[in-house]
N, C-alpha and C. Protein backbone atom coordinates (compact mmCIF):
# COMPACT_ATOMS: atom_id res chain seq x y z
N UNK A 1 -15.85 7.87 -0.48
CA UNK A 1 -14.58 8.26 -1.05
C UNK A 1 -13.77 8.96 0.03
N UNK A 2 -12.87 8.51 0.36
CA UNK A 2 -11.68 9.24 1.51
C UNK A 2 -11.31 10.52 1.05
N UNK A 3 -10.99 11.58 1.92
CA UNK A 3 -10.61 13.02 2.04
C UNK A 3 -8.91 12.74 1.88
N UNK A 4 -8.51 13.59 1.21
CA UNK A 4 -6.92 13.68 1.23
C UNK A 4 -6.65 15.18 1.56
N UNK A 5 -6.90 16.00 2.23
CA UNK A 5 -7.33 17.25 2.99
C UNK A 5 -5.27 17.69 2.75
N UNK A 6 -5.33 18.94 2.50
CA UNK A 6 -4.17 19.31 2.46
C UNK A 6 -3.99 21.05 2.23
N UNK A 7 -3.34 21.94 3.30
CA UNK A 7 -3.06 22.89 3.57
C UNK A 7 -2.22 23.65 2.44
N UNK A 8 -3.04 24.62 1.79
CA UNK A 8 -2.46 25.06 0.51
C UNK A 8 -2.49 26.90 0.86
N UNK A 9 -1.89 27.92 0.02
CA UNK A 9 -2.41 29.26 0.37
C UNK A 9 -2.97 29.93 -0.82
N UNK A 10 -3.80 30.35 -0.83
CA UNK A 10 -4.33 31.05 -2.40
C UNK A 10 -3.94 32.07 -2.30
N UNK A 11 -4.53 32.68 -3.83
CA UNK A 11 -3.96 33.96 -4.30
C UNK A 11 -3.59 35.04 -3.29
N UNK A 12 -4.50 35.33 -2.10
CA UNK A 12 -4.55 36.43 -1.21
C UNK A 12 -3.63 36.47 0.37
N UNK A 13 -3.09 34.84 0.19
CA UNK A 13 -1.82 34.28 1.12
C UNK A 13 -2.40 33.79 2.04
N UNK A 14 -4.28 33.59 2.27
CA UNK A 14 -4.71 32.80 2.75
C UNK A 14 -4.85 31.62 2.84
N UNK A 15 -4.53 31.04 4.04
CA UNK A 15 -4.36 29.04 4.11
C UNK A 15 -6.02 28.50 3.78
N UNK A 16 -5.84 27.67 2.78
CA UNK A 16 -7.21 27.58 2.38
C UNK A 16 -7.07 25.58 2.91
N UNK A 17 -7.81 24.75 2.92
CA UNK A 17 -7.77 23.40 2.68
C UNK A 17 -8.31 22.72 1.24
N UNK A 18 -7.43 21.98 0.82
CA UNK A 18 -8.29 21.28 -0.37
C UNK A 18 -8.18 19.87 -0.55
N UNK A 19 -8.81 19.31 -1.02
CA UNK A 19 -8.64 17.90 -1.43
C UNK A 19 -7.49 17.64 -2.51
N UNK A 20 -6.56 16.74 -2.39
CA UNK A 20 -5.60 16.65 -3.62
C UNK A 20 -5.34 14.58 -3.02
N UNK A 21 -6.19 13.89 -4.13
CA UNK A 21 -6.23 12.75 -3.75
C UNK A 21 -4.36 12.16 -4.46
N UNK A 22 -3.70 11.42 -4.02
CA UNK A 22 -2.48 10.65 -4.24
C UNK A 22 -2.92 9.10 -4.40
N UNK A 23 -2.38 9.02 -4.86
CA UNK A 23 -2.47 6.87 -4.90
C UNK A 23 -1.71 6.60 -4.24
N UNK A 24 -2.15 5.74 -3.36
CA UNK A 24 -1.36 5.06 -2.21
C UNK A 24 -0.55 4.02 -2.59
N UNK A 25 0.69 3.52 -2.58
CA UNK A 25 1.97 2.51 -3.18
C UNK A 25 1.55 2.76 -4.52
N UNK A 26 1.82 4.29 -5.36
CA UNK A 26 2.08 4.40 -6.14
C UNK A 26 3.66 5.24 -6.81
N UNK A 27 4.25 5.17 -5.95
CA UNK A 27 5.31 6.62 -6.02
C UNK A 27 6.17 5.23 -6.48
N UNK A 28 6.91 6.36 -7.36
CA UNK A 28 8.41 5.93 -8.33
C UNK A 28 9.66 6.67 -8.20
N UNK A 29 10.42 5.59 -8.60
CA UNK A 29 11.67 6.48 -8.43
C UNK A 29 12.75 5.89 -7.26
N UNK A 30 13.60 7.17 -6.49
CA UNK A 30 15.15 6.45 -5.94
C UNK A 30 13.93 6.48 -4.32
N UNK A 31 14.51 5.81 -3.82
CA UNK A 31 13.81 5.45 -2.10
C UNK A 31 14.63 6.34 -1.68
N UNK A 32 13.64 7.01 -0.09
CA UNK A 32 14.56 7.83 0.79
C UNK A 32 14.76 7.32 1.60
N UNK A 33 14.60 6.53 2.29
CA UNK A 33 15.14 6.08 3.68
C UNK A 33 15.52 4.45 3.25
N UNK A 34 15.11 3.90 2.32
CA UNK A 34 15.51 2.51 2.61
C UNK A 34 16.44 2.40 1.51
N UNK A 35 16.68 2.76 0.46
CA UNK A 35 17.59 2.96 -0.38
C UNK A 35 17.06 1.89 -1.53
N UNK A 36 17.68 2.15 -2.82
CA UNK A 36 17.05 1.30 -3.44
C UNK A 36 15.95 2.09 -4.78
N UNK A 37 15.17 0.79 -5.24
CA UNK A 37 13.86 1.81 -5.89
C UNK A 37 12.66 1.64 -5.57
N UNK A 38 11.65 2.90 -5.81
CA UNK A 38 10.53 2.41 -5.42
C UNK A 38 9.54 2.16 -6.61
N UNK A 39 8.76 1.16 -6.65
CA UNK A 39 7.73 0.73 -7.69
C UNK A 39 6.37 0.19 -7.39
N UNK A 40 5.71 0.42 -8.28
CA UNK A 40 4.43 -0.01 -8.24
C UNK A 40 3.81 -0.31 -9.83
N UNK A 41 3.33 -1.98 -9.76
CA UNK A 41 3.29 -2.46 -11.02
C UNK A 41 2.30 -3.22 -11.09
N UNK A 42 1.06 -3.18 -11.84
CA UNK A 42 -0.16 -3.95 -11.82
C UNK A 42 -0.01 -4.59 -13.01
N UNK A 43 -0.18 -5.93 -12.75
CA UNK A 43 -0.50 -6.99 -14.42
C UNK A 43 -1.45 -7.75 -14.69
N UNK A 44 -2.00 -7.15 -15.64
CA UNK A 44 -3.23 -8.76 -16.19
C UNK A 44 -2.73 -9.10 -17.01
N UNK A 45 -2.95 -10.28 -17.07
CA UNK A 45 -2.37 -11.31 -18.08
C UNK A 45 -3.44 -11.19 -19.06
N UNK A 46 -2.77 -11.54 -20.17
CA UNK A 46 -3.01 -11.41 -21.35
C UNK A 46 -4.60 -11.84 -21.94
N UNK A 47 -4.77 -13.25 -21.17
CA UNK A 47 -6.17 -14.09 -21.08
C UNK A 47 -6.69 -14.15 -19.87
N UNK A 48 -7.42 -12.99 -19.54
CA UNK A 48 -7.89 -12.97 -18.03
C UNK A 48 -8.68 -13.96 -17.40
N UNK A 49 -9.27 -14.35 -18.82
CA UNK A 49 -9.85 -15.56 -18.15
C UNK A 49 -8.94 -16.85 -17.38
N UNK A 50 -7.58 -17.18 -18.19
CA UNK A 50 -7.03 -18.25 -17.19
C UNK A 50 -6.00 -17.18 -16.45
N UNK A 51 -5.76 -16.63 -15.85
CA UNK A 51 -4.83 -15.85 -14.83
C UNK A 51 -5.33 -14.94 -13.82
N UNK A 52 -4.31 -14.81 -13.08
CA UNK A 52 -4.76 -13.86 -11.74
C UNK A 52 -3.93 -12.49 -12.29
N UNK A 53 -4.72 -11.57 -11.73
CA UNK A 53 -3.74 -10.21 -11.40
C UNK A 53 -2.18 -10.21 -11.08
N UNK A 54 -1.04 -9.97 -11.01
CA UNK A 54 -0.59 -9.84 -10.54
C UNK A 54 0.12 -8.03 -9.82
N UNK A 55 0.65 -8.10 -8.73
CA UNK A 55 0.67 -6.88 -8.10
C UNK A 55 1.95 -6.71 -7.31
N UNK A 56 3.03 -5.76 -8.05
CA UNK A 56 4.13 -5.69 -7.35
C UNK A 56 4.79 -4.51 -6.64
N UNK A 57 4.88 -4.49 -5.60
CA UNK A 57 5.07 -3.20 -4.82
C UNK A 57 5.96 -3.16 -3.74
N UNK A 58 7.49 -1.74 -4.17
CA UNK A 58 8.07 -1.51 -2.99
C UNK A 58 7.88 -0.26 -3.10
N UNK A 59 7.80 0.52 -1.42
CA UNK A 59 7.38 1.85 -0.97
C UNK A 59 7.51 1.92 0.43
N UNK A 60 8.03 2.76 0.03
CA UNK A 60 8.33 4.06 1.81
C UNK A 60 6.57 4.12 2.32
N UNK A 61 6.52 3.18 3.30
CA UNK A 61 4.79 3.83 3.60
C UNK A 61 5.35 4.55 4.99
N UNK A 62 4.89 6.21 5.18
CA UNK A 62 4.90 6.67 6.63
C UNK A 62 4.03 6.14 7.61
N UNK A 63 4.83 5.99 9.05
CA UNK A 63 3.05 5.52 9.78
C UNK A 63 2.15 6.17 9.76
N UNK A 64 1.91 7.63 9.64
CA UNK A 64 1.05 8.48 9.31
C UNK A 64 -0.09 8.10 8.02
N UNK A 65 0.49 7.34 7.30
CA UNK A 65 -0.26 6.38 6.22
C UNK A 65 -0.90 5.22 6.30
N UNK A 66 -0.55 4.70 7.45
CA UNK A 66 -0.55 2.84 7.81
C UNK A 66 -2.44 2.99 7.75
N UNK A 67 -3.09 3.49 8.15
CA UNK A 67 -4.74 3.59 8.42
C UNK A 67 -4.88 3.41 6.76
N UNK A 68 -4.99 4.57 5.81
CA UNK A 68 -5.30 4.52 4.80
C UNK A 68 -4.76 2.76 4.26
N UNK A 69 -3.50 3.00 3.92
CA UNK A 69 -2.87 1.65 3.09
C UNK A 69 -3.77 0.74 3.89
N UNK A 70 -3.85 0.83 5.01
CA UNK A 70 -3.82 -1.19 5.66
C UNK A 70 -5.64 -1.40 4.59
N UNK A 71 -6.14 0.07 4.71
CA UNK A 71 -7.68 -0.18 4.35
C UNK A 71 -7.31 -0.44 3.09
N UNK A 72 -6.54 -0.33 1.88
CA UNK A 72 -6.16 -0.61 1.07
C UNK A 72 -6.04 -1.86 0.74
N UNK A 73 -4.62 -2.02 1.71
CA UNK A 73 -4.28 -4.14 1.58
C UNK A 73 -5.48 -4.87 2.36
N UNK A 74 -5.98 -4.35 2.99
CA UNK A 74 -7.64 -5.25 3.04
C UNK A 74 -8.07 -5.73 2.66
N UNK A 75 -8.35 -4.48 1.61
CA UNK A 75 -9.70 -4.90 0.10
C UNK A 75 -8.65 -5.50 -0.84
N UNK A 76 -7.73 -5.30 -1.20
CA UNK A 76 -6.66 -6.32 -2.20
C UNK A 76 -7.12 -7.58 -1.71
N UNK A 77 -6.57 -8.08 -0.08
CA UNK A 77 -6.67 -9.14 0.64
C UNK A 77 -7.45 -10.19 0.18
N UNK A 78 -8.97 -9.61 -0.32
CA UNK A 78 -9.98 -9.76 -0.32
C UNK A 78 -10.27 -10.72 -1.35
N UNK A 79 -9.14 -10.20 -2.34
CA UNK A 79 -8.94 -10.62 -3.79
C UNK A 79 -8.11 -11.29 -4.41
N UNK A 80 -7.35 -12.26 -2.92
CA UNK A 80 -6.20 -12.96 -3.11
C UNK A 80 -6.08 -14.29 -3.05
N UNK A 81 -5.53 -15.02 -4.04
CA UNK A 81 -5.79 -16.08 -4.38
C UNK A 81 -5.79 -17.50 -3.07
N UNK A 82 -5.91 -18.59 -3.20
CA UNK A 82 -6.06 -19.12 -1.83
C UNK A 82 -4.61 -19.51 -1.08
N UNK A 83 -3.59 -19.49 -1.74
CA UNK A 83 -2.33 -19.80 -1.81
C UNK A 83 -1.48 -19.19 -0.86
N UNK A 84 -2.40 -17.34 -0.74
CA UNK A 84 -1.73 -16.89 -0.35
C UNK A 84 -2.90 -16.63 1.34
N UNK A 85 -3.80 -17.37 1.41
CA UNK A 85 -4.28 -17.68 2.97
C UNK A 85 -3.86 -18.92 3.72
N UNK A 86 -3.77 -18.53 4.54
CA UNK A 86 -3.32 -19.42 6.04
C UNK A 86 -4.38 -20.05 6.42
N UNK A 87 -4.25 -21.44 6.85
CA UNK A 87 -6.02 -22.37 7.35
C UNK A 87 -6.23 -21.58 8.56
N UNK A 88 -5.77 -20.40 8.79
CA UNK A 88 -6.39 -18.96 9.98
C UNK A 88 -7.22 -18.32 9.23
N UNK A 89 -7.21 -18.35 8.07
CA UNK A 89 -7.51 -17.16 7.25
C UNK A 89 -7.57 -16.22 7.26
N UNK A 90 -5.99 -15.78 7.77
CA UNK A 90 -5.12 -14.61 7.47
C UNK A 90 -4.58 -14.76 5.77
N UNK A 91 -4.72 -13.49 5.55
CA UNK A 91 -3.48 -13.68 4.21
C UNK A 91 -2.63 -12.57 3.84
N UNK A 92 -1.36 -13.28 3.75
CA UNK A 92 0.08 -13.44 3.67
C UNK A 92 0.23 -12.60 1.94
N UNK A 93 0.50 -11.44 2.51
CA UNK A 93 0.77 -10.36 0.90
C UNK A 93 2.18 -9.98 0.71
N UNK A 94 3.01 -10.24 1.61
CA UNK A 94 4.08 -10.18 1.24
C UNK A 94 5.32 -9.90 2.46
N UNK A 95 6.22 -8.79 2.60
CA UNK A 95 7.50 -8.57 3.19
C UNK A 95 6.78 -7.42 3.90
N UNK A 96 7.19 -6.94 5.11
CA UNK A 96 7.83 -5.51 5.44
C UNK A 96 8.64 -5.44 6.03
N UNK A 97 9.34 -4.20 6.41
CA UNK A 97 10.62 -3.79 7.23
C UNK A 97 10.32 -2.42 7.59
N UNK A 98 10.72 -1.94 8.70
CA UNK A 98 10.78 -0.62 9.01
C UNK A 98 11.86 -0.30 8.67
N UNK A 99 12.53 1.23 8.45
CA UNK A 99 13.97 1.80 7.64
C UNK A 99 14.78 1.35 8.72
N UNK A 100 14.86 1.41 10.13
CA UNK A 100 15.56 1.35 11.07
C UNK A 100 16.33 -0.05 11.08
N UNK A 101 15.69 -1.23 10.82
CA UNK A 101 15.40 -2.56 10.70
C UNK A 101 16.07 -2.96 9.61
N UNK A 102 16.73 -4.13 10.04
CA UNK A 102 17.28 -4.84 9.14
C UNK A 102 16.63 -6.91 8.73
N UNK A 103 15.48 -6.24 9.36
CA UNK A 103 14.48 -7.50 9.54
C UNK A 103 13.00 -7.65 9.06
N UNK A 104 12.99 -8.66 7.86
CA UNK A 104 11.95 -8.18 7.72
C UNK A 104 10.59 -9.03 8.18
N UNK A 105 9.78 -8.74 8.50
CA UNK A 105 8.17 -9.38 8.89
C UNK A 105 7.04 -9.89 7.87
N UNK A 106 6.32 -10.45 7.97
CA UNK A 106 5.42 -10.86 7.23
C UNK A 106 4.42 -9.73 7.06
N UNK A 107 4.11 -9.36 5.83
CA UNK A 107 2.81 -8.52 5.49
C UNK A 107 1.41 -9.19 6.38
N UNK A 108 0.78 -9.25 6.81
CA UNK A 108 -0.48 -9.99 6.94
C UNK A 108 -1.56 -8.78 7.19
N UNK A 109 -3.29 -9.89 6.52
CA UNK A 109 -4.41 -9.05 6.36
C UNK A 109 -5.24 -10.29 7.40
N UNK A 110 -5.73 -10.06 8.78
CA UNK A 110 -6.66 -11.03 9.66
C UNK A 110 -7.58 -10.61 9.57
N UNK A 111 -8.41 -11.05 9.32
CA UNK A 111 -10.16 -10.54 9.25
C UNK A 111 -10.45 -9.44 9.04
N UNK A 112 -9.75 -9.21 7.80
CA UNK A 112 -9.77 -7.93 7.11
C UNK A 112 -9.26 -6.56 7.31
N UNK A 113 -8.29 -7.37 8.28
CA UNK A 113 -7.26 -5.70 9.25
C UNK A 113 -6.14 -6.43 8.70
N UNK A 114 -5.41 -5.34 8.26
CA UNK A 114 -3.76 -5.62 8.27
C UNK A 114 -3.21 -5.28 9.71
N UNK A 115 -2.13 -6.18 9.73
CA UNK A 115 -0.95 -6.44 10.94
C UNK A 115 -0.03 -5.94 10.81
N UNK A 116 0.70 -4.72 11.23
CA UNK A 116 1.56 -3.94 11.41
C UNK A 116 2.61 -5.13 12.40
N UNK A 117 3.26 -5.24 11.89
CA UNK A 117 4.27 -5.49 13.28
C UNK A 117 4.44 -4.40 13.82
């Protein structure tokens, strides 16, 4: 289970550390840097037996985050239908853009590492 380690002060104004776990591409609401909204939306269909998951997600990821998430879109990766692999067998999860950027890149997961452009 990953550490989410975070600098808090208790009662006596001492900096203590604690764990305070967040969900990663879970935040809602207005975007700060790219404008827009941010969401995160998981679906099973109704008859799981004939359907896939589906999984929809926009989010501000900091690079300070990119380690955690990419280990994230990994294991998703993992679980993605064949449609969305390349005869590399890379697979193709979706868009990114940096805020600066008006361009966006291919998501990709290669042998189980995500690709940052």
């Amino acid at each position: 289970m990953p550490a989410f380690p975070v600098v808090l002060v208790d009662d006596d104004g001492e900096p203590v550390v604690a764990d305070e776990p967040v969900p990663l591409l879970g935040r809602r609401g207005e975007a700060w840097k790219v404008d827009g909204a941010l969401v995160s939306v998981l679906l099973r269909p109704e008859d799981a037996r004939h359907g896939a998951w589906a999984l929809t997600v926009r989010q501000e990821v900091h690079p300070d985050e990119f380690d955690r998430t990419g280990e994230l879109l990994g294991r998703l990766a993992t679980k993605a239908h064949d449609r969305h692999r390349a005869a590399t067998g890379e697979v193709r999860l979706g868009w990114i853009r940096f805020c600066e950027s008006h361009r966006f890149e291919p998501l990709v997961v290669r042998d189980g590492r995500t690709v940052w452009p």
